[in-house]
C-alpha atoms as a PDB file:
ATOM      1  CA  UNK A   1       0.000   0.000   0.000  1.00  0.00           C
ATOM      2  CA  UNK A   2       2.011   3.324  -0.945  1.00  0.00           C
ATOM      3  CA  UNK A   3      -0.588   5.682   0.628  1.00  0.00           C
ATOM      4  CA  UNK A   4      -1.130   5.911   4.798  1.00  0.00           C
ATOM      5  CA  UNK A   5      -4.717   5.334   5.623  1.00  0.00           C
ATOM      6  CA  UNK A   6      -6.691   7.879   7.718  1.00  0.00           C
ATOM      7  CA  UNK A   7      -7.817   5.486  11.111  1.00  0.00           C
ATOM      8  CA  UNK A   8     -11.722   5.364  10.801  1.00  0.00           C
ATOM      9  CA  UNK A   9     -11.952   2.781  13.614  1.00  0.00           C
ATOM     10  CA  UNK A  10     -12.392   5.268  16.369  1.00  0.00           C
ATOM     11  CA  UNK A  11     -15.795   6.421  15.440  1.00  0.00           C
ATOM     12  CA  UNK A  12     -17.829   8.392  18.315  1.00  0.00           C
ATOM     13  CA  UNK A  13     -18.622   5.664  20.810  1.00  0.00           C
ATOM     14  CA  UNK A  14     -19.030   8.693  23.574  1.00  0.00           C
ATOM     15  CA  UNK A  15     -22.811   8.779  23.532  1.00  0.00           C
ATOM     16  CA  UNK A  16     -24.205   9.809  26.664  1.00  0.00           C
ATOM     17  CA  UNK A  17     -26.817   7.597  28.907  1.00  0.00           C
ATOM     18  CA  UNK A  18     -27.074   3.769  28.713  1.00  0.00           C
ATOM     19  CA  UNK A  19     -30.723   3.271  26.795  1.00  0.00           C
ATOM     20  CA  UNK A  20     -30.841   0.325  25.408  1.00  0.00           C
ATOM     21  CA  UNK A  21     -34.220  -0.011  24.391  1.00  0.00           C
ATOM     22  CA  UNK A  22     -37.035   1.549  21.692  1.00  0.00           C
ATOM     23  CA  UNK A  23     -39.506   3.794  23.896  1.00  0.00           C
ATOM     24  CA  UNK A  24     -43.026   4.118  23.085  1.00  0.00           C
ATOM     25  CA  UNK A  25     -43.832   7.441  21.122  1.00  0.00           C
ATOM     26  CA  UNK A  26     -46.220   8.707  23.472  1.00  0.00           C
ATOM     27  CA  UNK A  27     -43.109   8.798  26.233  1.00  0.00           C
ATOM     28  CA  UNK A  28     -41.472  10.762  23.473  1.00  0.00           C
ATOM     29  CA  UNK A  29     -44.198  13.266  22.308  1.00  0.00           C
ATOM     30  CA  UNK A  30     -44.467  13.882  26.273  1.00  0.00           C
ATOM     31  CA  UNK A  31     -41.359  14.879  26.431  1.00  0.00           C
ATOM     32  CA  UNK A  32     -40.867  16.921  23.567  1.00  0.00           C
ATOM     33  CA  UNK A  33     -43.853  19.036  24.722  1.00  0.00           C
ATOM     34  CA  UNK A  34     -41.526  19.358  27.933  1.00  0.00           C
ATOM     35  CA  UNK A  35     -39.356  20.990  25.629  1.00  0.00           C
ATOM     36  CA  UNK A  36     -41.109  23.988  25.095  1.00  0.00           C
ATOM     37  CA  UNK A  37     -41.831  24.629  29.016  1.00  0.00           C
ATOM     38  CA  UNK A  38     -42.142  27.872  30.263  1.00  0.00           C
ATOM     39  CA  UNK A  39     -40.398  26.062  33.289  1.00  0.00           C
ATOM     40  CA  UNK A  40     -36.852  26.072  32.779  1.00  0.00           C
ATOM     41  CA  UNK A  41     -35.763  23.157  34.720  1.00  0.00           C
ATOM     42  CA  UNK A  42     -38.590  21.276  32.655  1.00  0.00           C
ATOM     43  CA  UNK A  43     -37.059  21.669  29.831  1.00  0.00           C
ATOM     44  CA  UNK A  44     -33.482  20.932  30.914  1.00  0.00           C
ATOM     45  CA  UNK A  45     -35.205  17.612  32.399  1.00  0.00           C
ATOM     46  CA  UNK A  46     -36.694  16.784  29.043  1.00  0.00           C
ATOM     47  CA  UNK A  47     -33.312  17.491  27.214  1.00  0.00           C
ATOM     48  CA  UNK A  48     -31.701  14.939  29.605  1.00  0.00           C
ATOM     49  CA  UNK A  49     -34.376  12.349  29.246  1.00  0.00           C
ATOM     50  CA  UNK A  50     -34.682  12.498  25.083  1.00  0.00           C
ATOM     51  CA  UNK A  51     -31.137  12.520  25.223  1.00  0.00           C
ATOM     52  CA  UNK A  52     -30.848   9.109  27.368  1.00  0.00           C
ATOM     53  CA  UNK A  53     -33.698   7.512  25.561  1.00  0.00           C
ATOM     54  CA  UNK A  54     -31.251   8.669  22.205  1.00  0.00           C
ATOM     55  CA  UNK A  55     -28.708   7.034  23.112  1.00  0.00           C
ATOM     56  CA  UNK A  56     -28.593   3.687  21.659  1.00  0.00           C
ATOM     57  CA  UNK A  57     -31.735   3.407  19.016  1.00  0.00           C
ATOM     58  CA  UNK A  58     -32.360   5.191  15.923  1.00  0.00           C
ATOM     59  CA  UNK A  59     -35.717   4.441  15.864  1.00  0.00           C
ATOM     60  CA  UNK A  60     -35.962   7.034  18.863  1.00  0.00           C
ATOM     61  CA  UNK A  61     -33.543   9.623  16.930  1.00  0.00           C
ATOM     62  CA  UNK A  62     -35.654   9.881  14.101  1.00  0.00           C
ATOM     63  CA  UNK A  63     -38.527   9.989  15.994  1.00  0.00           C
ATOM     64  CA  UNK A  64     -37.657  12.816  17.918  1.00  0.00           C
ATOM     65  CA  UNK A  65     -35.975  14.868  14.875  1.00  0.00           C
ATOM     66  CA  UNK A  66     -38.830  13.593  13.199  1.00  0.00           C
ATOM     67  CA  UNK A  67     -41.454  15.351  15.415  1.00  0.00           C
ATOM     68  CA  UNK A  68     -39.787  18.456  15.787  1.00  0.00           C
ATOM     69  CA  UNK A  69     -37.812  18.746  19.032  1.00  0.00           C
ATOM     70  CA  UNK A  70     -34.082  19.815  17.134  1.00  0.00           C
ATOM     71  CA  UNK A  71     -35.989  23.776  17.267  1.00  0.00           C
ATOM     72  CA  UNK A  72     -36.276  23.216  20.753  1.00  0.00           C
ATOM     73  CA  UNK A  73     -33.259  21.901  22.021  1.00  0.00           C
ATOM     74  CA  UNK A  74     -31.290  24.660  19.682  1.00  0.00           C
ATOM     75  CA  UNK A  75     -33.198  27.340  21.399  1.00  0.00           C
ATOM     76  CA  UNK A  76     -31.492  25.385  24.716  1.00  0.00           C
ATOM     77  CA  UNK A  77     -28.217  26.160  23.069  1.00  0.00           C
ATOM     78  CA  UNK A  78     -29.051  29.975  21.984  1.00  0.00           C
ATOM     79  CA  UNK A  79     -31.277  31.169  24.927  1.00  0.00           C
ATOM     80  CA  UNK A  80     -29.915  29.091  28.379  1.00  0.00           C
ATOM     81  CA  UNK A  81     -31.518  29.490  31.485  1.00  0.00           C
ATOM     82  CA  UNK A  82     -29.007  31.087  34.239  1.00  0.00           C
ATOM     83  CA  UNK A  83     -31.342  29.422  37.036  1.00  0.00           C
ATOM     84  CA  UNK A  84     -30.360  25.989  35.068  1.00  0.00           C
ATOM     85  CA  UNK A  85     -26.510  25.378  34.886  1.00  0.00           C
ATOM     86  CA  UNK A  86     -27.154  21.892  33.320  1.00  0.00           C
ATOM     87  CA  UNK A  87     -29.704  23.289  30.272  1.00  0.00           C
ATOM     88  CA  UNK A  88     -26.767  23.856  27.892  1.00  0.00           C
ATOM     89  CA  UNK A  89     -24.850  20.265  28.615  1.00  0.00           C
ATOM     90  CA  UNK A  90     -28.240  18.276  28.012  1.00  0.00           C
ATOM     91  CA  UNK A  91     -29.490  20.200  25.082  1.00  0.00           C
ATOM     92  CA  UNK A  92     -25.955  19.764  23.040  1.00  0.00           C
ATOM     93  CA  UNK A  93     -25.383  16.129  24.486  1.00  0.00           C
ATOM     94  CA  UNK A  94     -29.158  15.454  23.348  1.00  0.00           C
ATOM     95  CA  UNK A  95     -27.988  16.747  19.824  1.00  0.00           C
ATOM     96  CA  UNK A  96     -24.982  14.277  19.470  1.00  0.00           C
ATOM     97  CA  UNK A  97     -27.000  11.498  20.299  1.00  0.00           C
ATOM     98  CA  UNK A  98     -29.531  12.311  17.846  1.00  0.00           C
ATOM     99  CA  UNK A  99     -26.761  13.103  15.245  1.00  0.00           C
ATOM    100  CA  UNK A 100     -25.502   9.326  15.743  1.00  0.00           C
ATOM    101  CA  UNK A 101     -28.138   8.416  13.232  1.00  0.00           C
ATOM    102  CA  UNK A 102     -26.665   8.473   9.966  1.00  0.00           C
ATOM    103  CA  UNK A 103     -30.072   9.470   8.340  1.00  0.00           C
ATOM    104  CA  UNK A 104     -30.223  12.853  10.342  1.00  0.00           C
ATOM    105  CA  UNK A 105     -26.735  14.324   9.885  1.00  0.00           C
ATOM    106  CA  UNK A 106     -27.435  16.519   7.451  1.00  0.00           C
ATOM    107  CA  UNK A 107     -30.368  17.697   8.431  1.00  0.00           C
ATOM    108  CA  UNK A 108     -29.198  18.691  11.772  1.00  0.00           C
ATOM    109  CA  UNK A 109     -26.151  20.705  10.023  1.00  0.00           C
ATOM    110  CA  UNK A 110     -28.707  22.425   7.725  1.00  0.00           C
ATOM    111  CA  UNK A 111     -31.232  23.314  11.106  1.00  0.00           C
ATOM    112  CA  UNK A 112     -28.805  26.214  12.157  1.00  0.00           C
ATOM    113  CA  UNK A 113     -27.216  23.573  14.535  1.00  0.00           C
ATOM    114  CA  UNK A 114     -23.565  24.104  13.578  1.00  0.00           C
ATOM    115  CA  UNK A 115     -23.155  27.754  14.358  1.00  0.00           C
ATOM    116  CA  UNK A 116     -24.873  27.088  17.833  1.00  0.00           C
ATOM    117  CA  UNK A 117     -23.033  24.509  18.927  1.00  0.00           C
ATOM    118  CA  UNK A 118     -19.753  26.559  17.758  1.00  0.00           C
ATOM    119  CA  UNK A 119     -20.920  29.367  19.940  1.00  0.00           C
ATOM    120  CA  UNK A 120     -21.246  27.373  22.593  1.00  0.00           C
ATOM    121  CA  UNK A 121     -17.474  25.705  22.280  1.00  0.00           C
ATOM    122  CA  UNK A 122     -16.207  29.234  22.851  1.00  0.00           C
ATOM    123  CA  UNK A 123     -18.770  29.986  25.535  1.00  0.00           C
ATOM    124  CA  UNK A 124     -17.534  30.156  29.231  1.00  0.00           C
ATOM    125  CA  UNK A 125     -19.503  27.098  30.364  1.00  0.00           C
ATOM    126  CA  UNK A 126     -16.666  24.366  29.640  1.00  0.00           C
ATOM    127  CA  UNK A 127     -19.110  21.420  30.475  1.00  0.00           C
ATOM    128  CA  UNK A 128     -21.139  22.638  28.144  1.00  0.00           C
ATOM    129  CA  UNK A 129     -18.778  23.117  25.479  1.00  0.00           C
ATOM    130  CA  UNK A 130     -17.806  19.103  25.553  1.00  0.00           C
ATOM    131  CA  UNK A 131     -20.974  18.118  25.116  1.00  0.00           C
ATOM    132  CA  UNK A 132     -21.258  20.663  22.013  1.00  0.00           C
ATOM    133  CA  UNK A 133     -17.338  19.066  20.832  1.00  0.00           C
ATOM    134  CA  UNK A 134     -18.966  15.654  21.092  1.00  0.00           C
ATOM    135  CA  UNK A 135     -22.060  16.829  19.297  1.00  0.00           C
ATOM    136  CA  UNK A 136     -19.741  17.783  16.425  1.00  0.00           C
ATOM    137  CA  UNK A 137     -17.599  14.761  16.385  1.00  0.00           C
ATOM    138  CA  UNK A 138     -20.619  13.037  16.131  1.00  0.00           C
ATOM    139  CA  UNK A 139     -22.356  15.125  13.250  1.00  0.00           C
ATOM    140  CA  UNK A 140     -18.903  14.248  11.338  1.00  0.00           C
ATOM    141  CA  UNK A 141     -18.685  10.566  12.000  1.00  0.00           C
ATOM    142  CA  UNK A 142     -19.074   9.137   8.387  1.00  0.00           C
ATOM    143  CA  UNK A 143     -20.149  12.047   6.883  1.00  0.00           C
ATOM    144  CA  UNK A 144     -17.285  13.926   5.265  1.00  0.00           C
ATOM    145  CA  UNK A 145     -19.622  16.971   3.858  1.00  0.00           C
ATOM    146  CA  UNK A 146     -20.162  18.034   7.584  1.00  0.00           C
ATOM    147  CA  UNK A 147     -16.187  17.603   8.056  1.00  0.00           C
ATOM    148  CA  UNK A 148     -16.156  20.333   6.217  1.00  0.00           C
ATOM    149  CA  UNK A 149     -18.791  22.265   7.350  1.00  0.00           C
ATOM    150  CA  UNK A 150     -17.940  22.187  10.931  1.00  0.00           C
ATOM    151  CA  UNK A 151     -14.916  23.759   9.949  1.00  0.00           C
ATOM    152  CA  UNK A 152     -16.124  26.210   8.156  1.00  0.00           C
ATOM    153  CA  UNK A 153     -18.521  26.889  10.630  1.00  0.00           C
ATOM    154  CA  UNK A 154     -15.064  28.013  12.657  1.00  0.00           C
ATOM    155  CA  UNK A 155     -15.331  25.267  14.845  1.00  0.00           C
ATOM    156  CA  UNK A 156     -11.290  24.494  14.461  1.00  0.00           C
ATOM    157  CA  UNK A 157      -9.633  27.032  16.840  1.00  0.00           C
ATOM    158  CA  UNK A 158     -12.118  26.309  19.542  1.00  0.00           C
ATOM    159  CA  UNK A 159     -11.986  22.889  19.660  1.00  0.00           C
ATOM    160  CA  UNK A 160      -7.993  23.072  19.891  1.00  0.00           C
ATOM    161  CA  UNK A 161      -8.941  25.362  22.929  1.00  0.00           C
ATOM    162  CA  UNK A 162     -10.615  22.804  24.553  1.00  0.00           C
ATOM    163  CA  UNK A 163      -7.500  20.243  24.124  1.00  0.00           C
ATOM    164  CA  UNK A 164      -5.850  22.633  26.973  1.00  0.00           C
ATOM    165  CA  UNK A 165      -9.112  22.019  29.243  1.00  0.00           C
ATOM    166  CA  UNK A 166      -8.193  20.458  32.659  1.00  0.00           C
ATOM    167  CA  UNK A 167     -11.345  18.655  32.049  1.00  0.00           C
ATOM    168  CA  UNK A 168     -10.712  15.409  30.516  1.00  0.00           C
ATOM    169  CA  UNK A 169     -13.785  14.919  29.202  1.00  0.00           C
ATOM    170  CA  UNK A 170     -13.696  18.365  27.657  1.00  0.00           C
ATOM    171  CA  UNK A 171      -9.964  17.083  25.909  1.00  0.00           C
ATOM    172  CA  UNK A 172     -11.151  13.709  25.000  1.00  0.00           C
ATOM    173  CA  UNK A 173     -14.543  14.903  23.336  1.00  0.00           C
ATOM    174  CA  UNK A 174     -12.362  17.834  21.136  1.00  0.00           C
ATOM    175  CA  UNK A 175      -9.597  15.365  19.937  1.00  0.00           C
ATOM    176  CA  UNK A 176     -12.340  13.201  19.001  1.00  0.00           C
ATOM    177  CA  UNK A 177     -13.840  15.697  17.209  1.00  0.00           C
ATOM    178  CA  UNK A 178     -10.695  17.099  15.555  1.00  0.00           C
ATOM    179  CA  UNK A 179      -9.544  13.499  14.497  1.00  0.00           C
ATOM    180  CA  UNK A 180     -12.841  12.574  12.832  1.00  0.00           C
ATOM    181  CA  UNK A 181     -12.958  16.575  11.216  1.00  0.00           C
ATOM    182  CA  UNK A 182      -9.214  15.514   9.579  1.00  0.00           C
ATOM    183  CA  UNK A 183     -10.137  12.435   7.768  1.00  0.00           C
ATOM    184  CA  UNK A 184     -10.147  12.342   4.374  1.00  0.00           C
ATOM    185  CA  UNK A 185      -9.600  16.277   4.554  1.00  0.00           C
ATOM    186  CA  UNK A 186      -6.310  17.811   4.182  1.00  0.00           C
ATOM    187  CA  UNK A 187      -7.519  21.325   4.085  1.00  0.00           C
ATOM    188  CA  UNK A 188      -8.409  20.588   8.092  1.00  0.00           C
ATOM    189  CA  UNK A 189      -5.128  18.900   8.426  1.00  0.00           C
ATOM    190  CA  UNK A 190      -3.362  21.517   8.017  1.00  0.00           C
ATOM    191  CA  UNK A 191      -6.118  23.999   9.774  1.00  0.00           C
ATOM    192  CA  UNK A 192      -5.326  21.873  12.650  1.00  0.00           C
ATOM    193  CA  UNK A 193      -1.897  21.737  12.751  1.00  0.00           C
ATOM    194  CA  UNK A 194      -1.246  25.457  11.702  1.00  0.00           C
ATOM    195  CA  UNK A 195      -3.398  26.409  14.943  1.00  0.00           C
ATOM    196  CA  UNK A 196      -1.088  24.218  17.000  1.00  0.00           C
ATOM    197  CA  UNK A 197      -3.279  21.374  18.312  1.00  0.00           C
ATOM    198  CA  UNK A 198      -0.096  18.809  17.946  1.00  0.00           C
ATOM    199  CA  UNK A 199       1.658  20.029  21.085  1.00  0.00           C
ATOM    200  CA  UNK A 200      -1.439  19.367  23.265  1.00  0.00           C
ATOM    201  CA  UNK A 201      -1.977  16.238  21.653  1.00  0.00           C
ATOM    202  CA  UNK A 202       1.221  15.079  22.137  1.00  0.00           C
ATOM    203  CA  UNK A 203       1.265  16.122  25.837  1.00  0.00           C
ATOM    204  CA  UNK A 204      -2.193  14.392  26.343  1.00  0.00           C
ATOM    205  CA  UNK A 205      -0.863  11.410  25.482  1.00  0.00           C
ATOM    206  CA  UNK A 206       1.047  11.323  28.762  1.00  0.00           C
ATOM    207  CA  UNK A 207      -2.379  11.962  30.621  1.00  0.00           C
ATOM    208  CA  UNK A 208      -3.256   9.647  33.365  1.00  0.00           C
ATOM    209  CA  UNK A 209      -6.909   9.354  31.750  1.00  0.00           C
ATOM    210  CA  UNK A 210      -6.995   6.230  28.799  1.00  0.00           C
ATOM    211  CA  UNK A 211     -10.359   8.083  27.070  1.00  0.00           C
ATOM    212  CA  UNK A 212      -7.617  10.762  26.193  1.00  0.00           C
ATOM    213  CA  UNK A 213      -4.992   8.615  25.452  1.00  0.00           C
ATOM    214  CA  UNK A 214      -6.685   6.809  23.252  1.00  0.00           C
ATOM    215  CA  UNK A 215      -8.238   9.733  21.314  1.00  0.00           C
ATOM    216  CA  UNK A 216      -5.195  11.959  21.529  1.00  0.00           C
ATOM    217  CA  UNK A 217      -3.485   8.685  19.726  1.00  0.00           C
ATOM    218  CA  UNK A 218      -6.363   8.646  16.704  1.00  0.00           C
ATOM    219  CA  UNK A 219      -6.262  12.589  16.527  1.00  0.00           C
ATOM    220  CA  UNK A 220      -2.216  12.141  15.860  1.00  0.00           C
ATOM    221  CA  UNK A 221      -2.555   9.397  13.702  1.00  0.00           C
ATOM    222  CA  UNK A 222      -5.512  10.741  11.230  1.00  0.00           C
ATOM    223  CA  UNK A 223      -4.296  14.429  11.492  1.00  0.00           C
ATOM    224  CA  UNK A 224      -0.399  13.185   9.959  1.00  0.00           C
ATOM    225  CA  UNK A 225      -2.259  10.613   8.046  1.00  0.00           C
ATOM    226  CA  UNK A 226      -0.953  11.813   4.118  1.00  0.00           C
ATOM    227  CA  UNK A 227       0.665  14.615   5.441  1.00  0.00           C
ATOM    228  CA  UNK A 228       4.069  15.869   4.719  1.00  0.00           C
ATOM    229  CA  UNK A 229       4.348  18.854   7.003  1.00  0.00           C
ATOM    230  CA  UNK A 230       2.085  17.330   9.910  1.00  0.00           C
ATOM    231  CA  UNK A 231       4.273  14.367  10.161  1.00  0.00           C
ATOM    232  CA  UNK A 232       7.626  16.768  10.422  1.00  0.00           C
ATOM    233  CA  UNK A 233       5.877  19.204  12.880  1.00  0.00           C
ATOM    234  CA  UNK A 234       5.066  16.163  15.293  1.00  0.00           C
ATOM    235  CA  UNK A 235       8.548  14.641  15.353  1.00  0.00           C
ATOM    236  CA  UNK A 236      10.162  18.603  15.810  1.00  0.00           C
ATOM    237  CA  UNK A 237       7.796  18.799  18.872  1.00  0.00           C
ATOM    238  CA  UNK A 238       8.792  15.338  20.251  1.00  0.00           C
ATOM    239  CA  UNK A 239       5.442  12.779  19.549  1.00  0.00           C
ATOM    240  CA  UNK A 240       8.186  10.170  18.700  1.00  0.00           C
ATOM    241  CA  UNK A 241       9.873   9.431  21.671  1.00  0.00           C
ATOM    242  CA  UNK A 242       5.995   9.971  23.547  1.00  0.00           C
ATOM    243  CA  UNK A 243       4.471   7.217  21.457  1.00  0.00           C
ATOM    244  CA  UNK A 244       7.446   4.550  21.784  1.00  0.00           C
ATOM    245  CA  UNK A 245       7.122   5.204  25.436  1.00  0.00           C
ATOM    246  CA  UNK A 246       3.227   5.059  25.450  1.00  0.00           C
ATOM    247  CA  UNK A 247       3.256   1.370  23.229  1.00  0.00           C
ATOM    248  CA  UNK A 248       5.983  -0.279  25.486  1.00  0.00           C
ATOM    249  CA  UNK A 249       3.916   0.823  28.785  1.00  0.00           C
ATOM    250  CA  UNK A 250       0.565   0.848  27.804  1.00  0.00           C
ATOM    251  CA  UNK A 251      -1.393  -2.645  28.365  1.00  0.00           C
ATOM    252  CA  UNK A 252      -5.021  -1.165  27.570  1.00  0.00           C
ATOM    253  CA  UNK A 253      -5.545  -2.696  23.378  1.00  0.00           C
ATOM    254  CA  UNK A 254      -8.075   0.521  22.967  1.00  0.00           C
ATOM    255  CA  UNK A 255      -4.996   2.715  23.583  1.00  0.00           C
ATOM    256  CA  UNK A 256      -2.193   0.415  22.065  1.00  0.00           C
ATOM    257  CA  UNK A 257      -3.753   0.431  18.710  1.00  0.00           C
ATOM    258  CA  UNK A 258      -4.282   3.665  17.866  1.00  0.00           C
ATOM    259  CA  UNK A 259      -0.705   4.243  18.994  1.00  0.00           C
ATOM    260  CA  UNK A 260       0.503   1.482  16.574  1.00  0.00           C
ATOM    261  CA  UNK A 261      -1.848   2.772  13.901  1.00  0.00           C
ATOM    262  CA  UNK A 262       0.130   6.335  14.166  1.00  0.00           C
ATOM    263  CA  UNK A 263       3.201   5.292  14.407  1.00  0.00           C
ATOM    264  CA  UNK A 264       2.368   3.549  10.966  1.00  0.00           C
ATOM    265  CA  UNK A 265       1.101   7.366   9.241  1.00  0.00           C
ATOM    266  CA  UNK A 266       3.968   8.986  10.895  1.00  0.00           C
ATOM    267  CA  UNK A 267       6.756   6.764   9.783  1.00  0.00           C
ATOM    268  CA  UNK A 268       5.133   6.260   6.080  1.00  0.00           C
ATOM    269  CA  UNK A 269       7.259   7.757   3.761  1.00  0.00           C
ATOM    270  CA  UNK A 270       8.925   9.690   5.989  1.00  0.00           C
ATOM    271  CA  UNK A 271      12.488   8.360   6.419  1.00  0.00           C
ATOM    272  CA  UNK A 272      13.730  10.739   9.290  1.00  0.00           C
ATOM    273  CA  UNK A 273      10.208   9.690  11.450  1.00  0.00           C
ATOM    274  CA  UNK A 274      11.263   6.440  10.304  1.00  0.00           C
ATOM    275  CA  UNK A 275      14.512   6.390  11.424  1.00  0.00           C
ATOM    276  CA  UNK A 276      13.986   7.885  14.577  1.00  0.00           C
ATOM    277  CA  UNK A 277      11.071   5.213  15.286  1.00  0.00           C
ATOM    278  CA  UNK A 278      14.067   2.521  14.681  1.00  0.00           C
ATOM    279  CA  UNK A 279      16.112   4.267  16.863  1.00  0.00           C
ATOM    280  CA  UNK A 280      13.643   4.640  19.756  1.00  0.00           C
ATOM    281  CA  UNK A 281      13.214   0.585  19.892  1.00  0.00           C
ATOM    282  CA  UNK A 282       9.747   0.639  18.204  1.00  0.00           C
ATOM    283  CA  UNK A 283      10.455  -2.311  16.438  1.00  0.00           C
ATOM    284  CA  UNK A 284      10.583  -5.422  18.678  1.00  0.00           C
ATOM    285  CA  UNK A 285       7.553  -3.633  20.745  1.00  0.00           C
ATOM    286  CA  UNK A 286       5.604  -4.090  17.726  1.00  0.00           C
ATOM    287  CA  UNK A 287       6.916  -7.404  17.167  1.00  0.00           C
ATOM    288  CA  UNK A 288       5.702  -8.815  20.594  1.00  0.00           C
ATOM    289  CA  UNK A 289       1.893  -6.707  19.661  1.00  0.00           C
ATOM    290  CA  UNK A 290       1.795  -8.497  16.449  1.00  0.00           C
ATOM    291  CA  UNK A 291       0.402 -11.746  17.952  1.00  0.00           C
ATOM    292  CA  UNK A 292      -2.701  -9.964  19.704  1.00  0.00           C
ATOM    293  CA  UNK A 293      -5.472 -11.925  19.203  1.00  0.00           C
ATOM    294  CA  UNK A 294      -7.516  -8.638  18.641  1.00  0.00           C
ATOM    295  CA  UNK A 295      -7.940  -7.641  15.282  1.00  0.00           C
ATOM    296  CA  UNK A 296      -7.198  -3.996  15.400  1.00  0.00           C
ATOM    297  CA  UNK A 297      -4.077  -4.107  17.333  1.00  0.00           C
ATOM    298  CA  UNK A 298      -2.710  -6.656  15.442  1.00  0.00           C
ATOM    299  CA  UNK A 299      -3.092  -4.867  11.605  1.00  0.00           C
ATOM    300  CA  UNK A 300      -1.836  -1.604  13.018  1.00  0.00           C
ATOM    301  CA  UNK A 301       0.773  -3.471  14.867  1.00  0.00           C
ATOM    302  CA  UNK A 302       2.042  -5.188  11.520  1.00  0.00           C
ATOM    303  CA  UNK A 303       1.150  -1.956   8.874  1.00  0.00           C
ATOM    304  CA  UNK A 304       3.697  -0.609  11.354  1.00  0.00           C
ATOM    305  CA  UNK A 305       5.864  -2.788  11.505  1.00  0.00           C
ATOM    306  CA  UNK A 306       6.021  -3.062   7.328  1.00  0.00           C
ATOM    307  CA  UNK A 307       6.638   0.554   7.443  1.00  0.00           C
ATOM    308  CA  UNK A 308       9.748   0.446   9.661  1.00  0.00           C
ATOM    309  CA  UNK A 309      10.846  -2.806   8.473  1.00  0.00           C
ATOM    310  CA  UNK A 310      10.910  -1.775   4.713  1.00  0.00           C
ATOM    311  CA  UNK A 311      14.039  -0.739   3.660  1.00  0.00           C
END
């Protein structure tokens, strides 16, 4: 393969609440009329709710976007209630659930959704502004029109903000949603790398937290992923050495794989990366990852392994 593949494994698995099951409409219509509450804390309550009952079906998702409640919960976004601290979190968490349905991705981005949700990244209410990164991770997830749009929409700079959060679900939600925004897109590539997310990413991946080890890992990996000048900015800043260190410590597959899987994009056709990865001891780390009986860290393992190993 002469081309380094952009990681589309790590798709948004963040969605909030633990709903496993298809509600009966009425429960639904009830709360969407809960929605438009004079009673702020109503509202807030019915946000929550939809959102839990969203998480897991698309039969809900479409039911609610369906009947109407995306006005609603955008007006949650716009116009938040300062009696309600929560109102903000529930209405854009709601929104990524909902946007997990592949049918309703585009219509969300066309509802005025994009802008909101941008507004609210850069908004002082940080809880709220990693539930509106994770809405826009999810709007992009297989969906590379709104990969574009969400940048457009200016969503870039803010979402590198976030990667400084001391919240680590704040960092983990906005390298998820920068990774997915760089795939297939080199115009965000280099967006994101000219607006210096690759330091914080590379410093993340020393976190305690494995959420934002893992997605700091994909961010790296899809961001350098057919890039030239991202793949020479993260070796001047040091990812190298960070990643070798990460693979031979790390025992956690969701962590170890995306790690492999960058290592791959950052060493393919790039013989001073590749050198230094050599160098480092990369090699017989990926040997001994190679016979992992899970599927993902086992083909990163060996792609980069066939990168280092090809002379």
């Amino acid at each position: 393969d002469d081309d380094d593949d952009d990681d589309d494994d790590d798709d948004d698995d963040d969605d909030e609440g633990g709903y496993g099951g298809t509600t009966h409409s009425g429960v639904i219509e009830g709360l969407l009329m809960m929605l438009t509450s004079s009673d702020p804390t109503e509202k807030a309550k019915a946000a929550a709710a939809l959102c839990n009952i969203c998480s897991e079906t698309d039969e809900n998702r479409e039911l609610v976007v369906r009947k109407g409640g995306l006005p609603s919960l955008i007006d949650m976004l716009v116009n938040p209630s300062p009696e309600v601290p929560f109102m903000q979190s529930a209405a854009a968490a709601c929104i990524c659930n909902l946007a997990a349905n592949v049918n309703s991705k585009e219509y969300i981005a066309d509802s005025g959704a994009l802008k909101v949700l941008v507004d609210v990244l850069s908004s002082d209410n940080q809880a709220a502004g990693a539930q509106a990164a994770g809405a826009l991770w999810s709007l992009c997830v297989d969906n590379d029109n709104n990969k574009q749009r969400v940048a457009d929409a200016g969503a870039i700079i803010p979402l590198i903000a976030l990667l400084n959060s001391p919240d680590t679900f704040a960092q983990s939600q906005s390298a998820g949603a920068l990774s997915e925004c760089s795939i297939r897109n080199d115009t965000n590539k280099r967006l994101i790398s000219e607006h210096g997310a690759i330091v914080p990413l590379v410093k993340m991946l020393n976190s305690p937290d494995l959420s934002v080890q893992r997605l700091a890992s994909c961010a790296l990996c899809n961001v350098c992923a057919n890039h030239e000048g991202n793949k020479k900015q993260a070796r001047l800043v040091g990812a190298l050495p960070v990643l070798v260190r990460l693979i031979s410590v790390s025992q956690v597959p969701e962590v170890l794989s995306p790690v492999a899987g960058a290592i791959c994009n950052l060493s393919m056709k790039c013989a001073e990366n590749k050198a230094e990865f050599v160098q480092l001891g990369a090699v017989p780390i990926l040997h001994q990852l190679v016979s992992s009986p899970i599927p993902s860290l086992h083909g990163n393992a060996l792609a980069a392994l066939e990168q280092l190993e090809d002379s």
